[in-house]
Protein backbone atom coordinates (compact mmCIF):
# COMPACT_ATOMS: atom_id res chain seq x y z
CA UNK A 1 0.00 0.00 0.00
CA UNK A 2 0.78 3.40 -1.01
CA UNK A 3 1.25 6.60 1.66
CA UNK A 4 -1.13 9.10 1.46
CA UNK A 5 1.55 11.77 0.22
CA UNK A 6 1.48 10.28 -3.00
CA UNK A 7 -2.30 9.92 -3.30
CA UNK A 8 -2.63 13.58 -2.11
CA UNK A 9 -0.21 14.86 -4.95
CA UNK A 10 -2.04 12.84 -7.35
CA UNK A 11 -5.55 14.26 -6.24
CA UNK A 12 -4.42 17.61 -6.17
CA UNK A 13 -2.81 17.73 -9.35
CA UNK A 14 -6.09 15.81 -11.20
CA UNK A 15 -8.67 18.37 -9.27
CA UNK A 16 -6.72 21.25 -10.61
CA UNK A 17 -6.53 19.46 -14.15
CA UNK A 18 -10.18 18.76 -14.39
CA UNK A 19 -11.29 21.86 -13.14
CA UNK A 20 -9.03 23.67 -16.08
CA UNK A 21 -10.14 21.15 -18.53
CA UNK A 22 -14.44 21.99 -17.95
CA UNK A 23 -13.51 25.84 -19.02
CA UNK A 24 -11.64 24.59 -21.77
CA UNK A 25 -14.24 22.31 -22.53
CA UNK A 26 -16.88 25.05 -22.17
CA UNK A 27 -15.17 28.21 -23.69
CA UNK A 28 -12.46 27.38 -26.66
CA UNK A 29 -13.18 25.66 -30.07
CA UNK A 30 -13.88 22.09 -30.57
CA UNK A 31 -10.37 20.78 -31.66
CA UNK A 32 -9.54 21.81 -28.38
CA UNK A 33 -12.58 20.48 -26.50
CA UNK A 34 -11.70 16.79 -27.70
CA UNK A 35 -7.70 17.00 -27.37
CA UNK A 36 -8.13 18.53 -23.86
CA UNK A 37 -11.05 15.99 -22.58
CA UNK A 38 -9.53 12.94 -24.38
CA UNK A 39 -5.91 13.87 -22.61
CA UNK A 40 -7.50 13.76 -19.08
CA UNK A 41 -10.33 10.88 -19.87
CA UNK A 42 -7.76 8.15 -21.61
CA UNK A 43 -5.47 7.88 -18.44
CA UNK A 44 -8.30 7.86 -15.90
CA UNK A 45 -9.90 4.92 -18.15
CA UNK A 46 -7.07 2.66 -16.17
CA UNK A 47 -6.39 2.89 -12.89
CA UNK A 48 -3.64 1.42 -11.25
CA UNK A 49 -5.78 -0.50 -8.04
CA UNK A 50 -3.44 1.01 -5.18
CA UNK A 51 -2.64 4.41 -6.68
CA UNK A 52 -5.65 5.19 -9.10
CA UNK A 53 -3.96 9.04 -10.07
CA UNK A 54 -0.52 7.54 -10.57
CA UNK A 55 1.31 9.21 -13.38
CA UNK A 56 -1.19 11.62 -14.03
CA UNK A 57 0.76 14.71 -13.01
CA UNK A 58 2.99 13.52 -16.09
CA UNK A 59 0.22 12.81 -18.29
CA UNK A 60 -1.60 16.28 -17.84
CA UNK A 61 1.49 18.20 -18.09
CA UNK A 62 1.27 18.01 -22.02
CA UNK A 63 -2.09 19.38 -22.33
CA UNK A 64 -1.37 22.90 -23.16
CA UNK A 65 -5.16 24.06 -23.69
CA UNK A 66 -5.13 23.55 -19.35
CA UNK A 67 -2.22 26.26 -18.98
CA UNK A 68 -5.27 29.04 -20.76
CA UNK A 69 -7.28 27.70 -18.05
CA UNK A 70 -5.34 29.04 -15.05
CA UNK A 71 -3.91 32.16 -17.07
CA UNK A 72 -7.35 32.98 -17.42
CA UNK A 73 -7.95 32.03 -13.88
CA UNK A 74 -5.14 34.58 -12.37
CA UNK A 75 -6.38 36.62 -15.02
CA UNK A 76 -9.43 37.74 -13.06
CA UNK A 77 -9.10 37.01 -9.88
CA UNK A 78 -5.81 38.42 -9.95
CA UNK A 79 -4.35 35.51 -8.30
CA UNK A 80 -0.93 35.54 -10.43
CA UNK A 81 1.14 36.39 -6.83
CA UNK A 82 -1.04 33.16 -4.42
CA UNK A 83 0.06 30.63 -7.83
CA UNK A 84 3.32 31.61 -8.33
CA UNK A 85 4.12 31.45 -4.10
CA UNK A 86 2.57 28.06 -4.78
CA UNK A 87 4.32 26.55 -7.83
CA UNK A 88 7.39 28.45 -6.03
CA UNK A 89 6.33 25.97 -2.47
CA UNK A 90 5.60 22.72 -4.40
CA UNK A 91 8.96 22.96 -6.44
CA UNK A 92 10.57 23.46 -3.22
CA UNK A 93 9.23 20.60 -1.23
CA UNK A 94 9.05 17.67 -4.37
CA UNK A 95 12.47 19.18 -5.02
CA UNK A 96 14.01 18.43 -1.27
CA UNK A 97 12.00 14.87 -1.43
CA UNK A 98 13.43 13.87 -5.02
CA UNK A 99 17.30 14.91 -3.60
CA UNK A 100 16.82 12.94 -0.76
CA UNK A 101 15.70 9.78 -2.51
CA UNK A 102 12.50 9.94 -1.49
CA UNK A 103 9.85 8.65 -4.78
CA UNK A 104 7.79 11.57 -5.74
CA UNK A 105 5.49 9.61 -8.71
C-alpha cells in the first residue's frame, strides 16, 4: 500500500486538471474540447488498483489548452502572486524529497 503523500499529490494535481479542462471544454473551439477531454479521460480509463492518479501529473502536463485555463484564472481574480508562491512551495518541497531519494510519482 501506497502513503497518502502520493495519493494527495495525485488528487491535487487531477482536481486542478479537471477543473481547467471543464472551461476549456466550455469556452475554446472544438479541436480543443476533444484534445483537452480525451488527454485527461484516456489515463483515468485505467487505474492502477493502489494508486488510481498515478502518473497523471505527467500525463496532464502536455495538455497545453489547461495552462489558458489558469492564465485565465489569475487573469481575473488576480491571483498571479497566491500561484506563483505556490508553484514556487511545491517545487521546493518535491524538489528536497526527489534529492533525498525519497519517490515523488
Amino acid at each position: 500500500m501506497y502513503s497518502g503523500g502520493y495519493q494527495l499529490v495525485d488528487l491535487v494535481v487531477v482536481t486542478i486538471a479537471v477543473v481547467s479542462g471543464v472551461w476549456v471544454v466550455m469556452r475554446t473551439p472544438i479541436v480543443y474540447r476533444v484534445y483537452t477531454a480525451a488527454s485527461i479521460v484516456a489515463p483515468l480509463c485505467l487505474p492502477f488498483p493502489a494508486r488510481p492518479f498515478m502518473s497523471m501529473p505527467r500525463f496532464v502536463l502536455t495538455i497545453v489548452p489547461l495552462f489558458w485555463g489558469f492564465a485565465v484564472f489569475a487573469r481575473r481574480f488576480r491571483a498571479w502572486d497566491a500561484i506563483v508562491a505556490t508553484s514556487a512551495a511545491g517545487l521546493g518541497i518535491l524538489s528536497l524529497l526527489f534529492v533525498n531519494w525519497y519517490w515523488i510519482y
